[in-house]
C-alpha atoms as a PDB file:
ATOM      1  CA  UNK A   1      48.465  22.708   4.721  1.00  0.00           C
ATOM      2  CA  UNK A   2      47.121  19.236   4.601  1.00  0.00           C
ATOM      3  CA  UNK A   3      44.945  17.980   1.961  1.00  0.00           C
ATOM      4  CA  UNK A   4      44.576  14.435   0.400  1.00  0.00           C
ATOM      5  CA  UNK A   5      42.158  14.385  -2.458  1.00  0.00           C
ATOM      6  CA  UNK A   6      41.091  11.197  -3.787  1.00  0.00           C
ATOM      7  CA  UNK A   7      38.631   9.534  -5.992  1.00  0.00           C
ATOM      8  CA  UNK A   8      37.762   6.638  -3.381  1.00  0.00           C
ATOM      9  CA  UNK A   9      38.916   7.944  -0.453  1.00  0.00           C
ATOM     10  CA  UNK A  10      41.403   5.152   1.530  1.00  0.00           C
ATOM     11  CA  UNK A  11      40.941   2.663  -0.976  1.00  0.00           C
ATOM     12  CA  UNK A  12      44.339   1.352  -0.383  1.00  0.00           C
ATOM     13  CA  UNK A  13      46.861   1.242   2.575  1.00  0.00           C
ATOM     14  CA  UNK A  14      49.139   3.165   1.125  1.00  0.00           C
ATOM     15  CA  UNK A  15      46.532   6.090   0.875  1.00  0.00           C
ATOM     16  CA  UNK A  16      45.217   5.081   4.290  1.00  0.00           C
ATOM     17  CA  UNK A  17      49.112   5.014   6.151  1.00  0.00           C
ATOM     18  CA  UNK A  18      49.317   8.679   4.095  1.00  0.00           C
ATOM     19  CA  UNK A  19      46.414  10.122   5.852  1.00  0.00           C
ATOM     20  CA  UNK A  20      46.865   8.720   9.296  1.00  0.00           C
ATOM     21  CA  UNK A  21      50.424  10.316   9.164  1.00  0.00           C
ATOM     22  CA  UNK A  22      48.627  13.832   8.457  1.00  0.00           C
ATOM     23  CA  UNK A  23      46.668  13.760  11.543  1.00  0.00           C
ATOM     24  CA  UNK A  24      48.658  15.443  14.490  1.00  0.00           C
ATOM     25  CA  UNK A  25      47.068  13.269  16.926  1.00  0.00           C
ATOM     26  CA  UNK A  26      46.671  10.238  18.135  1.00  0.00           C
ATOM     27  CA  UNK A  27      43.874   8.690  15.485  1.00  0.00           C
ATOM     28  CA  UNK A  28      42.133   7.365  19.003  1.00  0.00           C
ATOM     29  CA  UNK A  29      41.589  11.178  20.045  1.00  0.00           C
ATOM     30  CA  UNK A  30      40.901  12.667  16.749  1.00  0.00           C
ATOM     31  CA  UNK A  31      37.763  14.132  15.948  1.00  0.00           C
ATOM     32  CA  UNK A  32      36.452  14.271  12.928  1.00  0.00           C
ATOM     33  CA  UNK A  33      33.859  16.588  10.755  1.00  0.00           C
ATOM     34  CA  UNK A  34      31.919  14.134   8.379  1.00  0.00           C
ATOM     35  CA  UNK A  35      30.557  15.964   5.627  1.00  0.00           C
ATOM     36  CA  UNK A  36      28.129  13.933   3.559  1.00  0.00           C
ATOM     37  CA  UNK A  37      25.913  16.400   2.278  1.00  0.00           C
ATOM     38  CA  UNK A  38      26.961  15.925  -2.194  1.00  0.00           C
ATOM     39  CA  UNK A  39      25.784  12.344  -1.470  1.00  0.00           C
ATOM     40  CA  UNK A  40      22.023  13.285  -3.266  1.00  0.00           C
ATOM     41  CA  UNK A  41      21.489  10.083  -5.212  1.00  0.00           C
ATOM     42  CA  UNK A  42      21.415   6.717  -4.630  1.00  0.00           C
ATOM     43  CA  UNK A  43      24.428   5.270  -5.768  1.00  0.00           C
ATOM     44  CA  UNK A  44      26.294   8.226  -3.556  1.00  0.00           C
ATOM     45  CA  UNK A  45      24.119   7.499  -0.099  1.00  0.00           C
ATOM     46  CA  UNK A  46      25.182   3.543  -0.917  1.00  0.00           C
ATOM     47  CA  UNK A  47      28.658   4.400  -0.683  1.00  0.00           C
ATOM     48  CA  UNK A  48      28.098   6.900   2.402  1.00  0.00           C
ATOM     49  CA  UNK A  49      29.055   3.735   5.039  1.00  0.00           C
ATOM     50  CA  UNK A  50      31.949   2.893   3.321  1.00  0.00           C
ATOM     51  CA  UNK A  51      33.298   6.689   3.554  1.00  0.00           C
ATOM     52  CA  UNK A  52      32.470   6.558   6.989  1.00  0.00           C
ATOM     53  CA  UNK A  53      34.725   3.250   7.649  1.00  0.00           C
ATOM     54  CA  UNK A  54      37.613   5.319   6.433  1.00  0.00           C
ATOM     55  CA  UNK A  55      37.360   7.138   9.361  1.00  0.00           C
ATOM     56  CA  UNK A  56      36.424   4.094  11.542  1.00  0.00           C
ATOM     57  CA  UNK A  57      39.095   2.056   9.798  1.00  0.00           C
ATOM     58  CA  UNK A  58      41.943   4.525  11.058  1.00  0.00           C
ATOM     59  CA  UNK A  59      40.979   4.243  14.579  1.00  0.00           C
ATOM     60  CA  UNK A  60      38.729   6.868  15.072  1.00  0.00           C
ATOM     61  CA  UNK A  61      36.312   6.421  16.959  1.00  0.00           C
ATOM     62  CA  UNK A  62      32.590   6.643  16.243  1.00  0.00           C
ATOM     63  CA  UNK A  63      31.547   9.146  18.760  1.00  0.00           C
ATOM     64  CA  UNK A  64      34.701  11.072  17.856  1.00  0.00           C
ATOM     65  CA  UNK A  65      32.822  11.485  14.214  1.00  0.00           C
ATOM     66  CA  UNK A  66      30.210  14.670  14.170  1.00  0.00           C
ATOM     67  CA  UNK A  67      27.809  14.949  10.569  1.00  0.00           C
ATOM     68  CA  UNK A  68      27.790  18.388   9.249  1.00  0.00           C
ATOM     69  CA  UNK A  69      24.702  18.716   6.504  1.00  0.00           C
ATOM     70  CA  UNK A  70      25.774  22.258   5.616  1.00  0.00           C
ATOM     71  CA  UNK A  71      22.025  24.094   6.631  1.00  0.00           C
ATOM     72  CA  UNK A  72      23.558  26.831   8.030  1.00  0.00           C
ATOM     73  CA  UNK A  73      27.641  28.126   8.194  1.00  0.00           C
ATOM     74  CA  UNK A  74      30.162  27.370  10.979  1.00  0.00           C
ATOM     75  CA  UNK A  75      32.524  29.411  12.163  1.00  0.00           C
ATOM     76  CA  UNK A  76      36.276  29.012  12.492  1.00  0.00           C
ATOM     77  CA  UNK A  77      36.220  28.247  15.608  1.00  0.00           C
ATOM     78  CA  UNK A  78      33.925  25.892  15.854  1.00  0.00           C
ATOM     79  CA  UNK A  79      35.613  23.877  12.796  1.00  0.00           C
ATOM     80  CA  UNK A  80      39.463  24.201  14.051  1.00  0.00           C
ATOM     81  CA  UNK A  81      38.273  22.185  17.031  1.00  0.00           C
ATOM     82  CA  UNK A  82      37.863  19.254  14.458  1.00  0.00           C
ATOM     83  CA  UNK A  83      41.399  17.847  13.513  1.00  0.00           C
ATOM     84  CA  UNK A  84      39.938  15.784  10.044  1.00  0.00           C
ATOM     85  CA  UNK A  85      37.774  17.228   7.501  1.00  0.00           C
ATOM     86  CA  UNK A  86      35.645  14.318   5.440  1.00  0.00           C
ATOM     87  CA  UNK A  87      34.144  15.650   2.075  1.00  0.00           C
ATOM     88  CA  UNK A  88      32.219  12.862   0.888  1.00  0.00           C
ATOM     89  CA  UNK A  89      31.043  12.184  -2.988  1.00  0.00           C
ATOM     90  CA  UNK A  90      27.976  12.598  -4.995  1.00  0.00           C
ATOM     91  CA  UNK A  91      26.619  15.932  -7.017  1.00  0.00           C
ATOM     92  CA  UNK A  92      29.424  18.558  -7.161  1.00  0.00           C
ATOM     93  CA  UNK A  93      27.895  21.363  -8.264  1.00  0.00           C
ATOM     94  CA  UNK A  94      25.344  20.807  -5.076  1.00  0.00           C
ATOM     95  CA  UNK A  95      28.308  20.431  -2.622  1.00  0.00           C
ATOM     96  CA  UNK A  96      29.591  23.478  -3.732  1.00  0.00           C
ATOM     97  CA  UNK A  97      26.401  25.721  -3.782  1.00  0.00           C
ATOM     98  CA  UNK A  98      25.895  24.744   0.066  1.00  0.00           C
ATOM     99  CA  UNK A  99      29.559  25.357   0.653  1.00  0.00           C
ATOM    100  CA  UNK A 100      29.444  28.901  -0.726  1.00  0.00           C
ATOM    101  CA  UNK A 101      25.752  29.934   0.005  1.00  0.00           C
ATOM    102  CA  UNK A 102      26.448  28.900   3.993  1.00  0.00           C
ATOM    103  CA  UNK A 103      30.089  30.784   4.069  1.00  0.00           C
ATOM    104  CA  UNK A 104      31.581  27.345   4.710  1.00  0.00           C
ATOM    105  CA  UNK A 105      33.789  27.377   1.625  1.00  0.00           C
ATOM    106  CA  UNK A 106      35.952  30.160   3.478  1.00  0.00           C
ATOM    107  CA  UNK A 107      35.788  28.672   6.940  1.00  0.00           C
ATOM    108  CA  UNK A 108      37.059  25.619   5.137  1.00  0.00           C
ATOM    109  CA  UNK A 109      39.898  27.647   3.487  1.00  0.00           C
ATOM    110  CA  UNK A 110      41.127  29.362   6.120  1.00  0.00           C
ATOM    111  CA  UNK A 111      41.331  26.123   8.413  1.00  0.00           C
ATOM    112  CA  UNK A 112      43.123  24.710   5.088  1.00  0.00           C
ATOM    113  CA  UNK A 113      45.572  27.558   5.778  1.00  0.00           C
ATOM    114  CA  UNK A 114      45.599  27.222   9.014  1.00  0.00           C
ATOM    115  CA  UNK A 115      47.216  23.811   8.499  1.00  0.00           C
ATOM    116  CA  UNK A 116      43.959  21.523   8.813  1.00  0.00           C
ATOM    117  CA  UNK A 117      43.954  18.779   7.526  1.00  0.00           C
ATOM    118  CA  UNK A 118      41.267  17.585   4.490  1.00  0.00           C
ATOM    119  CA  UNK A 119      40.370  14.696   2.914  1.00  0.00           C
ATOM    120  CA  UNK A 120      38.391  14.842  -0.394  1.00  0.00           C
ATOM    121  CA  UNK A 121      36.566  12.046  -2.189  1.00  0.00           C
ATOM    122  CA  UNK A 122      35.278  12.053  -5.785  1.00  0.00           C
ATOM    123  CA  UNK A 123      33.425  15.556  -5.655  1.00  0.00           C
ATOM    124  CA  UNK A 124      34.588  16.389  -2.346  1.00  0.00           C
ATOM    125  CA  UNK A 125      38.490  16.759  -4.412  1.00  0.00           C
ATOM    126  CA  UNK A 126      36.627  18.281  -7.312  1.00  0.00           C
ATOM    127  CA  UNK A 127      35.919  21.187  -5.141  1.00  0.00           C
ATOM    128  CA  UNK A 128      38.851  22.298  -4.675  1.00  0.00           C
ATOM    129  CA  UNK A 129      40.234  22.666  -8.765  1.00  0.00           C
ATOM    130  CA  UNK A 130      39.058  24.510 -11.474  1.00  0.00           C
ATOM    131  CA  UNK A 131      36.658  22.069 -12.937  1.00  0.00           C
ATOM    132  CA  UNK A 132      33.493  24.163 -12.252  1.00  0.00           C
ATOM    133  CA  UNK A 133      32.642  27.688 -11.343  1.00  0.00           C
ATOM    134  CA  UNK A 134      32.407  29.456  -8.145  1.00  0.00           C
ATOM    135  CA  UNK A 135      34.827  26.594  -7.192  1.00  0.00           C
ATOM    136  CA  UNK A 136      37.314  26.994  -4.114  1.00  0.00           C
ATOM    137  CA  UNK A 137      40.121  28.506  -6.129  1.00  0.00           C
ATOM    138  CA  UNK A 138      42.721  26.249  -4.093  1.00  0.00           C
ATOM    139  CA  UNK A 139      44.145  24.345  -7.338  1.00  0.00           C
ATOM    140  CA  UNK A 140      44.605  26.154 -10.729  1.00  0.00           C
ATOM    141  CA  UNK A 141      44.133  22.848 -12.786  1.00  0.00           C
ATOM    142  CA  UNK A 142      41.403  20.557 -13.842  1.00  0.00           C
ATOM    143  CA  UNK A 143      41.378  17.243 -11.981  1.00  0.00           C
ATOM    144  CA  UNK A 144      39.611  14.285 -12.715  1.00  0.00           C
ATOM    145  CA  UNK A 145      38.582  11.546 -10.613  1.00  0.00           C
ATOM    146  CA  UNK A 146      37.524   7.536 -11.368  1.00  0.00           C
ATOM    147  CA  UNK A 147      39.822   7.353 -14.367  1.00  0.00           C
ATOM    148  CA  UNK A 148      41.137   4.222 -15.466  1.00  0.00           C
ATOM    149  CA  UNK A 149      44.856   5.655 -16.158  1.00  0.00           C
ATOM    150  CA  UNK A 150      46.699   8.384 -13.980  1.00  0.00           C
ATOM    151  CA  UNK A 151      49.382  10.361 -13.062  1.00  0.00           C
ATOM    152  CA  UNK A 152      52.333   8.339 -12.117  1.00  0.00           C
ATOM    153  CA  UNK A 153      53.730   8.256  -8.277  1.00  0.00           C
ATOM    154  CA  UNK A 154      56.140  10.836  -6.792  1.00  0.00           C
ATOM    155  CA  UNK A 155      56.585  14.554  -6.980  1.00  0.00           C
ATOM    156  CA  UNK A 156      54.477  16.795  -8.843  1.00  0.00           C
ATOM    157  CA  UNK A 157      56.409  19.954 -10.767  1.00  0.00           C
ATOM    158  CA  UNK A 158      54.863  23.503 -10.012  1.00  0.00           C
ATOM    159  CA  UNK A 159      53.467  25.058 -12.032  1.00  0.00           C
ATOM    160  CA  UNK A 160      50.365  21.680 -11.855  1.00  0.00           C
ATOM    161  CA  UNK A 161      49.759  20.207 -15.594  1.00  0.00           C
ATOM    162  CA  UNK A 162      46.633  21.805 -16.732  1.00  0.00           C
ATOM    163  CA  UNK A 163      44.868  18.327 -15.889  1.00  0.00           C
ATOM    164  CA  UNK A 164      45.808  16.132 -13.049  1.00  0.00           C
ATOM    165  CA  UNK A 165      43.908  12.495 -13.143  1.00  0.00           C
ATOM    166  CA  UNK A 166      43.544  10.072 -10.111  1.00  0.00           C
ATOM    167  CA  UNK A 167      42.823   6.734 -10.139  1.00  0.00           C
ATOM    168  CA  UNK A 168      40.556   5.209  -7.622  1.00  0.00           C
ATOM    169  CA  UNK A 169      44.061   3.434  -6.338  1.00  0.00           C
ATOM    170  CA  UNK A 170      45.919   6.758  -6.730  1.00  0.00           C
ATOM    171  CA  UNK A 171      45.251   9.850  -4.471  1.00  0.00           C
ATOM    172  CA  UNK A 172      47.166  13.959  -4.815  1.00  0.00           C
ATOM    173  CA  UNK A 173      48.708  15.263  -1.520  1.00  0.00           C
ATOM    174  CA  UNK A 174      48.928  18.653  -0.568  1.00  0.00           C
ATOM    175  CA  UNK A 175      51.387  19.641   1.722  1.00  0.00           C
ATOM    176  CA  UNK A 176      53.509  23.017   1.546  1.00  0.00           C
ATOM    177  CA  UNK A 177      51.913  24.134  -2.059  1.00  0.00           C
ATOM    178  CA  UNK A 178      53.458  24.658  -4.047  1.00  0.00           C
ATOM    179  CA  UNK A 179      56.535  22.186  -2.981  1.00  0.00           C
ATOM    180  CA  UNK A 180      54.812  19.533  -1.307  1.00  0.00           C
ATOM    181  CA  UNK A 181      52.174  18.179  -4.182  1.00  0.00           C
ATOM    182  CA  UNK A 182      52.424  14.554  -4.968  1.00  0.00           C
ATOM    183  CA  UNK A 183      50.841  11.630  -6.239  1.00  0.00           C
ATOM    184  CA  UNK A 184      50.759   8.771  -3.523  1.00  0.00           C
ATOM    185  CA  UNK A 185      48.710   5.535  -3.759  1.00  0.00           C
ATOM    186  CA  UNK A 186      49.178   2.222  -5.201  1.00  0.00           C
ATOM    187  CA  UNK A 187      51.594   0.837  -7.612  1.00  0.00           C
ATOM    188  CA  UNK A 188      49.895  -0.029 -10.326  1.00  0.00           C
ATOM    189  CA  UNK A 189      51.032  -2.703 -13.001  1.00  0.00           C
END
């Protein structure tokens, strides 16, 4: 299990070293599934190039980058063939309704259990807690992104808080749940 939610993706390089140590391949031979599909409004589609230069940024390359709009479900084969899952920002409760009317929220889970590896931004981590219904019952706590103060660095006790919040300089890494959870990111003043 390998999932890095965040509210800004790889904002920072500690976030960015984090996430290119997931990956179990070489970042030039990765491929990636870049899901942009919660970005509905305008100030989401603006930010839709800098999500993609996370990827880009890491050394993957571009045509090593496939856009999934979520029209129609993909099976678990198809998607363990990607090694990096993207789940961009924008309209959660729209991400979500795709996710579960296409079946894609339980492809997604089982490659999360099938130790895929995920990264989350903004609503693409709000997903995955128990913020909204229907949501992917993967994190039994409310999390909340963009916030001006979070959770401090380092381990994370089990049972979660009932509210975990991330910074845009802060991210929460899933690795081994429950004994792998941690806050990782920048240190802040």
């Amino acid at each position: 299990m390998r999932v890095l939610l965040t509210s800004a993706g790889l904002e920072t390089d500690e976030i960015q070293y984090y996430f290119t140590k997931m990956i179990p391949v070489n970042m030039a031979l990765a491929k990636a599934l870049f899901i942009p599909v919660a970005a509905i409004n305008p100030d989401a589609v603006a930010v839709l190039p800098k999500c993609m230069n996370d990827l880009l940024k890491c050394g993957i390359l571009s045509d090593h980058i496939s856009v999934y709009d979520l029209h129609k479900g993909m099976s678990f084969n198809d998607l363990k063939q990607y090694d990096i899952v993207y789940l961009c920002g924008g309209d959660t409760h729209y991400l979500l309704q795709r996710m579960n009317e296409t079946g894609f929220s339980k492809t997604l889970m089982e490659y999360i259990h099938s130790d895929g590896v995920v990264l989350g931004v903004s609503a693409g981590s709000l997903i995955f807690s128990n913020n909204i219904p229907n949501h992917l019952d993967f994190l039994d706590t409310k999390l909340d992104v963009h916030c001006a103060d979070g959770e401090p660095l380092g381990k994370i006790a089990y049972p979660l808080k009932a509210n975990i919040r991330l910074t845009n300089t802060r991210a929460l890494a899933i690795r081994n749940f429950p004994d792998g959870v941690e806050i990782i990111g920048m240190q802040e003043p």
